[in-house]
C-alpha atoms as a PDB file:
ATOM      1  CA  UNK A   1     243.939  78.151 261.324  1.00  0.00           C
ATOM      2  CA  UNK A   2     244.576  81.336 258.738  1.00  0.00           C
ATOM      3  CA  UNK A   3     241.942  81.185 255.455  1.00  0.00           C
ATOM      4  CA  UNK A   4     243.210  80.076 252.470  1.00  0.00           C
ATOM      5  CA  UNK A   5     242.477  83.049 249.739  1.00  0.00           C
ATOM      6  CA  UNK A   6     239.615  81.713 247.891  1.00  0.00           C
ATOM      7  CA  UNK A   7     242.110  82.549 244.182  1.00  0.00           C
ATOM      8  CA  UNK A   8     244.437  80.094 245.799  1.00  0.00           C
ATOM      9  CA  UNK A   9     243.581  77.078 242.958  1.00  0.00           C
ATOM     10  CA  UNK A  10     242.796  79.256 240.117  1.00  0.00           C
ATOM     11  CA  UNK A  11     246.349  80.102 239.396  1.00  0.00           C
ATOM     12  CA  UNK A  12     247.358  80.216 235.305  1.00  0.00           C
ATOM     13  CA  UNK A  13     248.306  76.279 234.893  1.00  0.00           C
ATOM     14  CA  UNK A  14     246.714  74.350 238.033  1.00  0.00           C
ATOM     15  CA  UNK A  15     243.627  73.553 235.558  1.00  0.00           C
ATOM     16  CA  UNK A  16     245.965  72.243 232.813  1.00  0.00           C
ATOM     17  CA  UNK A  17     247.613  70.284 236.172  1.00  0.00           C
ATOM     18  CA  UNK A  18     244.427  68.792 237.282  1.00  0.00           C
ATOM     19  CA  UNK A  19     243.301  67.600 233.965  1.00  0.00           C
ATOM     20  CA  UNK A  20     246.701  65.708 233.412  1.00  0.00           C
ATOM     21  CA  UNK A  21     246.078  64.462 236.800  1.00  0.00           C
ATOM     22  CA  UNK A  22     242.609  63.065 236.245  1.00  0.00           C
ATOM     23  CA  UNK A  23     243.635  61.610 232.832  1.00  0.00           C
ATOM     24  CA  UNK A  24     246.530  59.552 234.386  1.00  0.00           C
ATOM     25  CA  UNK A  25     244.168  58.387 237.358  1.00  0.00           C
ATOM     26  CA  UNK A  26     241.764  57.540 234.548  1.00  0.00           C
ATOM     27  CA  UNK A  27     244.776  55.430 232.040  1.00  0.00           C
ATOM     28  CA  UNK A  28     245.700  53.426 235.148  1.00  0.00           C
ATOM     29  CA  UNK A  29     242.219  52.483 235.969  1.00  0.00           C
ATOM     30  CA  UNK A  30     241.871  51.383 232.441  1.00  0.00           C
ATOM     31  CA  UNK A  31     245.121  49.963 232.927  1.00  0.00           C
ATOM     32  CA  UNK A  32     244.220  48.025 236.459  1.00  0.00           C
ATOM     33  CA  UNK A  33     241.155  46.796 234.622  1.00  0.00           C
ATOM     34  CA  UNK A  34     242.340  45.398 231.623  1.00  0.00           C
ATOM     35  CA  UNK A  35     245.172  43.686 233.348  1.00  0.00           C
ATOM     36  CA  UNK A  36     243.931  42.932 236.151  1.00  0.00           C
ATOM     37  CA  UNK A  37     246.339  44.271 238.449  1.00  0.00           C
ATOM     38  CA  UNK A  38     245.251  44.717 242.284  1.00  0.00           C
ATOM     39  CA  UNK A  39     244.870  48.280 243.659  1.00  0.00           C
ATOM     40  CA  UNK A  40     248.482  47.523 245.352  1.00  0.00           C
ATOM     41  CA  UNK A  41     251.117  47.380 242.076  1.00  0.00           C
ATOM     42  CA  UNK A  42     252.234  50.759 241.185  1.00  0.00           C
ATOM     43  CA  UNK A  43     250.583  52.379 237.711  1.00  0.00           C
ATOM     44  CA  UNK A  44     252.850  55.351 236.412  1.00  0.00           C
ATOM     45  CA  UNK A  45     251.374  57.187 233.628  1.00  0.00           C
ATOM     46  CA  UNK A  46     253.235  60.059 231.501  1.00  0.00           C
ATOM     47  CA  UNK A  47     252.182  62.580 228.453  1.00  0.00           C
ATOM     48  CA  UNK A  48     255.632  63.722 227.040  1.00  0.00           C
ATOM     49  CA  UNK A  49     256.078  66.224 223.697  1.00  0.00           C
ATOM     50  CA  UNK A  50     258.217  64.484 221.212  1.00  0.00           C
ATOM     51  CA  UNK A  51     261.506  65.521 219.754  1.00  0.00           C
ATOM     52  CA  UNK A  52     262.314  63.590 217.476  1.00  0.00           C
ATOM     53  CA  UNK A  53     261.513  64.511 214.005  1.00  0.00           C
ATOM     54  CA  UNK A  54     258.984  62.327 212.476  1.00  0.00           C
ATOM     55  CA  UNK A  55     257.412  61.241 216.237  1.00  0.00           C
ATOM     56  CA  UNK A  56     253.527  62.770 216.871  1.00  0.00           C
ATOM     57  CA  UNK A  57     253.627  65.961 219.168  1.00  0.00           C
ATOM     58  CA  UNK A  58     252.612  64.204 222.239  1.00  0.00           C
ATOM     59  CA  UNK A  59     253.068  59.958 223.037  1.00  0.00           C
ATOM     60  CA  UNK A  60     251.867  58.831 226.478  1.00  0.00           C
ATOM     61  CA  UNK A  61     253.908  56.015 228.507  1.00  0.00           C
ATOM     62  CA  UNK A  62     252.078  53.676 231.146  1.00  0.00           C
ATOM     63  CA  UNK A  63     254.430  51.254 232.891  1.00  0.00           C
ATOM     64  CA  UNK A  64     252.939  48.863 235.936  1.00  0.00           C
ATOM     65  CA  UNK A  65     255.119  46.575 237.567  1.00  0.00           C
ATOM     66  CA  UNK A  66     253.731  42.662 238.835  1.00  0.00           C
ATOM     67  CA  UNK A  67     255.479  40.477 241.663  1.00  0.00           C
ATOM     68  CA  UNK A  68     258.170  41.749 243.026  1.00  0.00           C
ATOM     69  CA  UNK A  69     260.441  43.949 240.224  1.00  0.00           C
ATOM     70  CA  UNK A  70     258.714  42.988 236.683  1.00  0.00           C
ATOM     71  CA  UNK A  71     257.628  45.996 234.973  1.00  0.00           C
ATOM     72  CA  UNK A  72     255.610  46.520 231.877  1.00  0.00           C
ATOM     73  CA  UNK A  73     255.637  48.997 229.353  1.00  0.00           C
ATOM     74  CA  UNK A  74     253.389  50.271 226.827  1.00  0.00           C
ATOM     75  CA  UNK A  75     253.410  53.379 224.646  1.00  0.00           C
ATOM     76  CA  UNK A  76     250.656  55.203 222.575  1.00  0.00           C
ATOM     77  CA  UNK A  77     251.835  57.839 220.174  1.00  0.00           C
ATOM     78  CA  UNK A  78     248.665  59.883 221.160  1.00  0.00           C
ATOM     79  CA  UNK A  79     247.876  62.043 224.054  1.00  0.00           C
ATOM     80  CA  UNK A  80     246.944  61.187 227.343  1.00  0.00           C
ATOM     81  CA  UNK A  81     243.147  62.773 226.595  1.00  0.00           C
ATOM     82  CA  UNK A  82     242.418  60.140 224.003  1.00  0.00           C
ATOM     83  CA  UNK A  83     243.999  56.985 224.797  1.00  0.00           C
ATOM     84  CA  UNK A  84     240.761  54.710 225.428  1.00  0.00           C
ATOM     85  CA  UNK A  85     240.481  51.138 226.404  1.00  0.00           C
ATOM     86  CA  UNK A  86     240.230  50.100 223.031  1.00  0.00           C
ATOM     87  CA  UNK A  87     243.807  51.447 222.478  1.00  0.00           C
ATOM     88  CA  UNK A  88     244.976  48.720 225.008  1.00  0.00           C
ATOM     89  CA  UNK A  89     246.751  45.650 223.824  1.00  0.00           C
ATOM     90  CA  UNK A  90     244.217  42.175 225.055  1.00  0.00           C
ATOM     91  CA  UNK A  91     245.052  41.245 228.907  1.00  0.00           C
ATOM     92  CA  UNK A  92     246.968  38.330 227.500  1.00  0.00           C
ATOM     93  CA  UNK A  93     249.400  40.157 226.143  1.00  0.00           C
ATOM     94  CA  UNK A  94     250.476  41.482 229.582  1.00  0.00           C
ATOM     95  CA  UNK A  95     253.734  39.092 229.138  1.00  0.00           C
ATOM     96  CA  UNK A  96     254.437  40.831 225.888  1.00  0.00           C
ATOM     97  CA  UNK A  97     254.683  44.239 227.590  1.00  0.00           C
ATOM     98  CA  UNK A  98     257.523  42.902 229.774  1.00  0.00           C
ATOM     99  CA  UNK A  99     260.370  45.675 230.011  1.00  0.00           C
ATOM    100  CA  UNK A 100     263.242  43.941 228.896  1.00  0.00           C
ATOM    101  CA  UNK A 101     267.493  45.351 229.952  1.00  0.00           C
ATOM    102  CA  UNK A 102     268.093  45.238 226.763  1.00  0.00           C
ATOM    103  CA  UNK A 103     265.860  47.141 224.421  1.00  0.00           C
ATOM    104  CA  UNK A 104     265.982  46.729 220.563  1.00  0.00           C
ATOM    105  CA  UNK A 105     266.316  50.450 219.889  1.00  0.00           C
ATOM    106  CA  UNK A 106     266.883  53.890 221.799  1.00  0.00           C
ATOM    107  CA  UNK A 107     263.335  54.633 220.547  1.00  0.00           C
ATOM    108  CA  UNK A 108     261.626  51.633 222.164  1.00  0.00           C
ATOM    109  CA  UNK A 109     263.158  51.770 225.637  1.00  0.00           C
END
């Protein structure tokens, strides 16, 4: 089996990558806890830059889906580095977070 070369994971960016990957593994434990959702339903958790004028720089989307197709949807106009459990809504509100096909605004969707 050849060596890997030892500079392999220290390319410009793959510490930037890792990071983002730990935060989303930590959001979707946070996530999983509050809602108690079983290690099984999918957790998908994004940092994106804004565009719009008048939006923060950075907003972070978590969607989970329950049963079979339901999925959920919640937004934090923050980054992913300091969205904290206290950001999420109360695990009763899980219905509320329902993705619905026919959002309210192109902003909300």
């Amino acid at each position: 089996m050849p060596k890997r070369s030892p500079t392999r994971h220290h390319r410009p960016g793959c510490e930037r990558l890792r990071q983002a990957s730990e935060e989303a593994a930590r959001i979707g434990a946070l996530f999983r806890l509050r809602f108690r959702l079983p290690d099984h339903h999918p957790v998908s958790v994004e940092q994106i830059a804004a565009v719009d004028p008048g939006f923060p720089p950075w907003e972070t989307c978590v969607a989970f889906w329950t049963g079979n197709s339901t999925q959920h949807q919640c937004r934090f106009f923050k980054p992913a580095g300091e969205v904290m459990l206290d950001d999420l809504p109360p695990w009763w509100m899980k219905d509320a977070l329902i993705l619905d096909e026919f959002p309210y605004c192109d902003c909300c969707g």
